[in-house]
Protein backbone atom coordinates (compact mmCIF):
# COMPACT_ATOMS: atom_id res chain seq x y z
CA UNK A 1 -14.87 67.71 -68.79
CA UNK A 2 -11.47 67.70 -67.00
CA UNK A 3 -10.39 64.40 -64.97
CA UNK A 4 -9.91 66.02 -61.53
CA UNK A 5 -13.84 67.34 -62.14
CA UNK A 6 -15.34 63.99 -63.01
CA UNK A 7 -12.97 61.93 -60.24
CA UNK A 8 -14.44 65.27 -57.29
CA UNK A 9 -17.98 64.39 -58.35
CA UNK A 10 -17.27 60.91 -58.28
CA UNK A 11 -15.89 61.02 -54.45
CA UNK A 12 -19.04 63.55 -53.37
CA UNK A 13 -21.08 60.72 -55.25
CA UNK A 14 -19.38 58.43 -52.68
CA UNK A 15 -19.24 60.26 -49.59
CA UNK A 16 -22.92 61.19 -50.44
CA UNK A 17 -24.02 57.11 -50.61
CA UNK A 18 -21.92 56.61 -47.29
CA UNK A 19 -23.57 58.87 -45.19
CA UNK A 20 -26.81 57.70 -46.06
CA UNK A 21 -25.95 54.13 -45.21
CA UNK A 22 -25.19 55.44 -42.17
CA UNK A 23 -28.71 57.37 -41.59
CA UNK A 24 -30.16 54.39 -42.65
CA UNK A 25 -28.74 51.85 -40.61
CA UNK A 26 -29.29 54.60 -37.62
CA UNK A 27 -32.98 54.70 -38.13
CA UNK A 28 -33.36 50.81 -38.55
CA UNK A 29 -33.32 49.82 -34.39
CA UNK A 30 -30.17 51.82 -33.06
CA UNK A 31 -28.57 50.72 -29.86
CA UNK A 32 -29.37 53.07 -26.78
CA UNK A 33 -27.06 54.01 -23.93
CA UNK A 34 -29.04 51.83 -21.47
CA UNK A 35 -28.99 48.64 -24.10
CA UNK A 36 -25.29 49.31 -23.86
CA UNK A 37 -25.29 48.88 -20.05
CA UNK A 38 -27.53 45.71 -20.42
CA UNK A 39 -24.71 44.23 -22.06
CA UNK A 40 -21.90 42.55 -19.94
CA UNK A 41 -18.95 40.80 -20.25
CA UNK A 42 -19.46 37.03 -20.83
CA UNK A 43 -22.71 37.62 -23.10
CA UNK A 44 -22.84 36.24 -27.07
CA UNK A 45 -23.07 37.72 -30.03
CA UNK A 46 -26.64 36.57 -29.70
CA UNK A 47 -27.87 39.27 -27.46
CA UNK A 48 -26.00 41.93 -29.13
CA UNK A 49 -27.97 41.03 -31.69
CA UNK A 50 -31.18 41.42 -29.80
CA UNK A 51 -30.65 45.23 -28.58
CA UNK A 52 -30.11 46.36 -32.19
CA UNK A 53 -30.09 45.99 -35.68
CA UNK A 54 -27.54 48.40 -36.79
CA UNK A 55 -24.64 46.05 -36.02
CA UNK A 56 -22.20 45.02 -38.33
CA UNK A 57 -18.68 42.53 -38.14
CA UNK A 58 -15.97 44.29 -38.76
CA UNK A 59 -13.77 42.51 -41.04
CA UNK A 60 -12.60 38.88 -40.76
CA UNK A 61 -10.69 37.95 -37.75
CA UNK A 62 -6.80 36.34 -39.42
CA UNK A 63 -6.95 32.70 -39.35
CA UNK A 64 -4.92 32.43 -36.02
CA UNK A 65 -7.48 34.09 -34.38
CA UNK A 66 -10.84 33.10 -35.87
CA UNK A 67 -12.43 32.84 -32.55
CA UNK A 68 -12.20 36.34 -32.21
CA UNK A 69 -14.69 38.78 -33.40
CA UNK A 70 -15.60 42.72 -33.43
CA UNK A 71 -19.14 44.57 -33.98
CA UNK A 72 -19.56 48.14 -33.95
CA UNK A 73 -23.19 48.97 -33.61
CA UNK A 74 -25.20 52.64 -34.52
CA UNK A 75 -26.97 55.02 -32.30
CA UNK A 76 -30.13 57.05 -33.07
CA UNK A 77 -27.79 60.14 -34.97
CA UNK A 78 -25.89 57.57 -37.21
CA UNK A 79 -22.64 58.93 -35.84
CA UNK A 80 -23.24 57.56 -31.86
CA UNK A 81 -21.58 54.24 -32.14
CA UNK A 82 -20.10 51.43 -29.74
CA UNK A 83 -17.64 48.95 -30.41
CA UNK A 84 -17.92 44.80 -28.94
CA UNK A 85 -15.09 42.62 -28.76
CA UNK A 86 -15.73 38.77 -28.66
CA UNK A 87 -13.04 36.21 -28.04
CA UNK A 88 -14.49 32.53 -28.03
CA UNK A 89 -17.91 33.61 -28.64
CA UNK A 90 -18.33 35.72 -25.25
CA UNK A 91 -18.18 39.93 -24.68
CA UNK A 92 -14.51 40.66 -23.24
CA UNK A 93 -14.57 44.51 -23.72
CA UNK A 94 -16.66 47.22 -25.00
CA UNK A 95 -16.71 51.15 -25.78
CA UNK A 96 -19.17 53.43 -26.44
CA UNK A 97 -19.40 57.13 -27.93
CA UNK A 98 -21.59 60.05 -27.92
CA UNK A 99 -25.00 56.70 -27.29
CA UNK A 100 -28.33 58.80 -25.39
């Protein structure tokens, strides 16, 4: 078997696992449109973590700025998404896309 054939399959094999961590952590408790509203500027991480349980941290803040801290959280379709940024522990800014 030639090397670009084995290194395709094992990238499908990849892509393949990736989107079905992603339908996965949709189906687990995805966060709605109106849970997105609920949340406002000066909230924790705490009641992020209440709406939904398809949040994850996205990856470690550099040491100057450990305070700081971003989530991106799933909708229903696994492709919905919204984005938190914390600073200090409390919600400074927030985007959403494609949440129902």
């Amino acid at each position: 078997m030639k090397k670009s054939a084995i290194a395709g399959g094992c990238i499908l094999g990849l892509l393949i696992i990736v989107g079905a961590c992603k339908v996965s952590a949709a189906t687990n408790d995805p966060l709605t449109l109106a849970e997105f509203d609920k949340i406002k500027a000066g909230s924790s991480e705490k009641t992020l973590l209440q709406y939904a349980s398809t949040c994850q941290q996205d990856g470690e803040a550099e040491p100057a700025h450990s305070d700081e801290a971003t989530w991106t959280c799933f909708g229903a379709d696994g492709s919905s998404n919204a984005v938190f940024f914390y600073s200090e522990g409390e919600l400074f800014s927030k985007a959403q896309t494609g949440l129902v």
